[in-house]
N, C-alpha and C. Protein backbone atom coordinates (compact mmCIF):
# COMPACT_ATOMS: atom_id res chain seq x y z
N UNK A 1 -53.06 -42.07 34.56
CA UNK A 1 -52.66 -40.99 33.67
C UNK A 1 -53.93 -40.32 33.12
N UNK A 2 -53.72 -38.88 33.01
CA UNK A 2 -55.01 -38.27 32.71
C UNK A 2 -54.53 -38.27 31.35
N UNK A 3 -56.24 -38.07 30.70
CA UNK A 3 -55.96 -37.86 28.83
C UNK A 3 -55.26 -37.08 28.27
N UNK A 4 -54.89 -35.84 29.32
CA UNK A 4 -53.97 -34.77 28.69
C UNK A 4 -52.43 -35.41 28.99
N UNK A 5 -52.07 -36.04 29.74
CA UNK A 5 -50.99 -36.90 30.01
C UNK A 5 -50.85 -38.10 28.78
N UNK A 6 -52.05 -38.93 28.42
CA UNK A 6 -51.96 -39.41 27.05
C UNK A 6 -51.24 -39.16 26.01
N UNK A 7 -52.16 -38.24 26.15
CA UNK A 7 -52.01 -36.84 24.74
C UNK A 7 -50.37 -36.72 24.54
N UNK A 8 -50.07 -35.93 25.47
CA UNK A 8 -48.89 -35.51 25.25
C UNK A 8 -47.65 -36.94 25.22
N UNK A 9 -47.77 -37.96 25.82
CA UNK A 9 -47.09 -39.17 25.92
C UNK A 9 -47.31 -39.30 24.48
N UNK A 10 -48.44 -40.11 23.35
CA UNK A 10 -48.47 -40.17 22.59
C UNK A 10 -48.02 -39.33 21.39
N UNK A 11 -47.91 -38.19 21.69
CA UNK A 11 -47.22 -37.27 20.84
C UNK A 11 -45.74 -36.73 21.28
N UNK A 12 -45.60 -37.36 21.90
CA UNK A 12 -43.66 -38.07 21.93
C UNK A 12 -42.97 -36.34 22.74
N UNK A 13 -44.03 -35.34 23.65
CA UNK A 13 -44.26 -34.80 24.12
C UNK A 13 -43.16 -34.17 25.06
N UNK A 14 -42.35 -33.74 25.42
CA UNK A 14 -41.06 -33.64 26.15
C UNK A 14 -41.90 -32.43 27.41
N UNK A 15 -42.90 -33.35 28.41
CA UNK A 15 -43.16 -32.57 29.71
C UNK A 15 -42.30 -31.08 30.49
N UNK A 16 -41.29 -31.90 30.75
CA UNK A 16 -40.70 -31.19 31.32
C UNK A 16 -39.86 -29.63 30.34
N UNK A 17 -39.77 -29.86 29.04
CA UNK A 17 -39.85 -28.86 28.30
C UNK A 17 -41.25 -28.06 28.00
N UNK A 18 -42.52 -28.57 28.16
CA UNK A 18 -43.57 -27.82 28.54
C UNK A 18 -43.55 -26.98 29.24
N UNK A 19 -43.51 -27.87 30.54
CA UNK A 19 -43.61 -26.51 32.06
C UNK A 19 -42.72 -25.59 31.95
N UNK A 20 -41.49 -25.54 31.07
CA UNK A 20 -40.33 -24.55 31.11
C UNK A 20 -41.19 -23.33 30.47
N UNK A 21 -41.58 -24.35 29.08
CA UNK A 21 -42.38 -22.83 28.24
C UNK A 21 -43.68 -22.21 28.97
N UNK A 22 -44.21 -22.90 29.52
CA UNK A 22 -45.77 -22.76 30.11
C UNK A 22 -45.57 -21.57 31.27
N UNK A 23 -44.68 -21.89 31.94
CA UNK A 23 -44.18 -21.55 32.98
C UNK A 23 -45.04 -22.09 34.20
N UNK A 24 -45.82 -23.22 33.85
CA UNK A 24 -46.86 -24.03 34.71
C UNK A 24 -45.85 -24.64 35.54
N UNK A 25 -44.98 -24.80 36.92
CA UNK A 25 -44.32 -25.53 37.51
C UNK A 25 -44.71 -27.07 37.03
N UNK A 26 -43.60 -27.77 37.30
CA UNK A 26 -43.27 -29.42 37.07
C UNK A 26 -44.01 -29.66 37.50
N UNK A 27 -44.54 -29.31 39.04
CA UNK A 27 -45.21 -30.32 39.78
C UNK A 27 -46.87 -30.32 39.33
N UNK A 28 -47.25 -28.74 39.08
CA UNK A 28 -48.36 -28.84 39.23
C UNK A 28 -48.81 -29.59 37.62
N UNK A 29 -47.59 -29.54 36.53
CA UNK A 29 -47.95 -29.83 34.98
C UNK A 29 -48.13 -31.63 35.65
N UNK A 30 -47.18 -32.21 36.22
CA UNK A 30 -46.98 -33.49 36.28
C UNK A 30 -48.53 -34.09 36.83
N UNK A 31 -49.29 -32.95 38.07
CA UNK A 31 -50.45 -33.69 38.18
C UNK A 31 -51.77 -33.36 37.80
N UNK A 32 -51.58 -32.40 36.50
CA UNK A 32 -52.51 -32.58 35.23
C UNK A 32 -52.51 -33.57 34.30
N UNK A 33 -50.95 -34.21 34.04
CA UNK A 33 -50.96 -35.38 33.45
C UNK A 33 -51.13 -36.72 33.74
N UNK A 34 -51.12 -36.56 35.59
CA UNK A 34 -51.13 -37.56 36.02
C UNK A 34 -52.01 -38.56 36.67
N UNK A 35 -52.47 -37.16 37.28
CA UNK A 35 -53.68 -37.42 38.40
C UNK A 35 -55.62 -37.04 37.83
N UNK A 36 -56.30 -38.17 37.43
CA UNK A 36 -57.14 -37.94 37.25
C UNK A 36 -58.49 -36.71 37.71
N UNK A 37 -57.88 -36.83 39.48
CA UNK A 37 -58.72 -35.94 39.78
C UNK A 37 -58.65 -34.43 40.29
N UNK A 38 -56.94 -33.63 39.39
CA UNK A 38 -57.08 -32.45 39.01
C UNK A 38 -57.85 -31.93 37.87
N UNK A 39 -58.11 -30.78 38.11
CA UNK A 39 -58.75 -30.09 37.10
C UNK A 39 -58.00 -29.36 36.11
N UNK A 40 -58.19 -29.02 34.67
CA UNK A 40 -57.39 -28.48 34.06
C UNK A 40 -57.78 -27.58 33.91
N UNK A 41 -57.32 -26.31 34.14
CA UNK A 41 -57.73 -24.66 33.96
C UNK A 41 -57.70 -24.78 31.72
N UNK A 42 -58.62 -24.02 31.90
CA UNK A 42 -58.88 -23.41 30.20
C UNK A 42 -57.72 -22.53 30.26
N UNK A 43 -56.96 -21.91 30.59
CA UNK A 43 -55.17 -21.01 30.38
C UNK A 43 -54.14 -22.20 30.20
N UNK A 44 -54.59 -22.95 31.56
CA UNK A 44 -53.35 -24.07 31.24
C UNK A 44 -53.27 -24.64 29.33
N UNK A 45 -54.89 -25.11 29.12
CA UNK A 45 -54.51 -25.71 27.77
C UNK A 45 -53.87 -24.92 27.06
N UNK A 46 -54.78 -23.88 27.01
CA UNK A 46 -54.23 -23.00 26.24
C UNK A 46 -52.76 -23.04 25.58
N UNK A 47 -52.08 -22.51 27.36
CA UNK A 47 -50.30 -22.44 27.23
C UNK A 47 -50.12 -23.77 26.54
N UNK A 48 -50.21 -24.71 26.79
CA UNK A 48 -49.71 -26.09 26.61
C UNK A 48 -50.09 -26.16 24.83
N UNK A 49 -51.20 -25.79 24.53
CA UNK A 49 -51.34 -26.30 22.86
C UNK A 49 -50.12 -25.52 22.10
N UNK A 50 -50.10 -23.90 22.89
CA UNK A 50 -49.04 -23.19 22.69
C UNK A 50 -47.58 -23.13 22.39
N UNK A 51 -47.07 -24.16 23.39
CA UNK A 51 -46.04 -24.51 23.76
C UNK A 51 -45.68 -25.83 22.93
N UNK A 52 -46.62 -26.41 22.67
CA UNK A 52 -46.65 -27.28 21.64
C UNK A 52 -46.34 -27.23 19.97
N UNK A 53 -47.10 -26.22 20.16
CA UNK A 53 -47.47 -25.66 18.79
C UNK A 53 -48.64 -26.82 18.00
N UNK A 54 -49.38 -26.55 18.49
CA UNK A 54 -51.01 -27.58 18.48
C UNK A 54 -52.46 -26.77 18.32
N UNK A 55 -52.88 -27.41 17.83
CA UNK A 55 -54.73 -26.70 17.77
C UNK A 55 -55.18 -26.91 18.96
N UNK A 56 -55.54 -25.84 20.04
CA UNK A 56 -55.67 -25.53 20.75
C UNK A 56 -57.39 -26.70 21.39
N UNK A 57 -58.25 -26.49 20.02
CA UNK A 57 -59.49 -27.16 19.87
C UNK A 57 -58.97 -29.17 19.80
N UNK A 58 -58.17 -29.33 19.04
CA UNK A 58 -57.69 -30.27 18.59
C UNK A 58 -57.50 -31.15 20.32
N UNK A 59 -56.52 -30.42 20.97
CA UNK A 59 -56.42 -30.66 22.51
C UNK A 59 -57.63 -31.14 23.17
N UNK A 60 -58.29 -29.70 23.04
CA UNK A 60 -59.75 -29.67 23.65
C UNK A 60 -60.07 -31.26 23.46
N UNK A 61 -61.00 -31.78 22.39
CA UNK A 61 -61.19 -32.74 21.88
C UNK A 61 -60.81 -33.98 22.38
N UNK A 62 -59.53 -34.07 22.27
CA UNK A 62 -58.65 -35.11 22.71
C UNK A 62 -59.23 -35.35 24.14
N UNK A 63 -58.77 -34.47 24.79
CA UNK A 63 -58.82 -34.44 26.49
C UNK A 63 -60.32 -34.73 27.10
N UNK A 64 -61.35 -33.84 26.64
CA UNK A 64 -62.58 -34.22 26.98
C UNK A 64 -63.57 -34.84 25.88
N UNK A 65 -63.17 -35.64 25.06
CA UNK A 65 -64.06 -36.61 24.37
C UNK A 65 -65.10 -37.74 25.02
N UNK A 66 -64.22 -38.00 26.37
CA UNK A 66 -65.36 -38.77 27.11
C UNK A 66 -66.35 -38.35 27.70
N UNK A 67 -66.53 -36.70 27.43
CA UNK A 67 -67.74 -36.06 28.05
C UNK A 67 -69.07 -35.98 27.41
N UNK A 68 -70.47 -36.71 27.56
CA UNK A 68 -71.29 -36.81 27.20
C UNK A 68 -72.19 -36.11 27.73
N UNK A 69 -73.10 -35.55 26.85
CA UNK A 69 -74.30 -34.88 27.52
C UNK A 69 -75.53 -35.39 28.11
N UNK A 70 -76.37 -34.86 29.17
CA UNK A 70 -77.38 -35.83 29.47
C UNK A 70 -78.80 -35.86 28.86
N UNK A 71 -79.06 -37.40 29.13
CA UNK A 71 -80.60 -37.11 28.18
C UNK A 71 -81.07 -36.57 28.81
């Protein structure tokens, strides 16, 4: 499960009512949440914090916190 799949699991998240609002198809929302090694478009969050009704940054955060910079 990807962190944005977390995310939304932990916040009791109803997927498939996402992709309705997003208009992101099931399949492709299911393997943003699912599959580690899609990429998430900056629109997708977007829609999704949207659709949520979420801080858009707040997401951000969540999703790529494991990203560190190099020395």
């Amino acid at each position: 499960m990807t962190f944005l799949g977390k995310y939304l699991t932990n916040k009791s998240i109803n997927k498939a009512e996402v992709a309705r609002k997003t208009g992101i198809n099931e399949s492709r929302h299911n393997n943003i949440c699912t599959n580690e090694d899609t990429n998430l478009k900056a629109e997708e969050l977007y829609l999704i914090s949207k659709a949520i009704d979420a801080d858009s940054n707040e997401i951000l955060k969540k999703v790529y916190e494991h990203l560190k910079l190099s020395k």
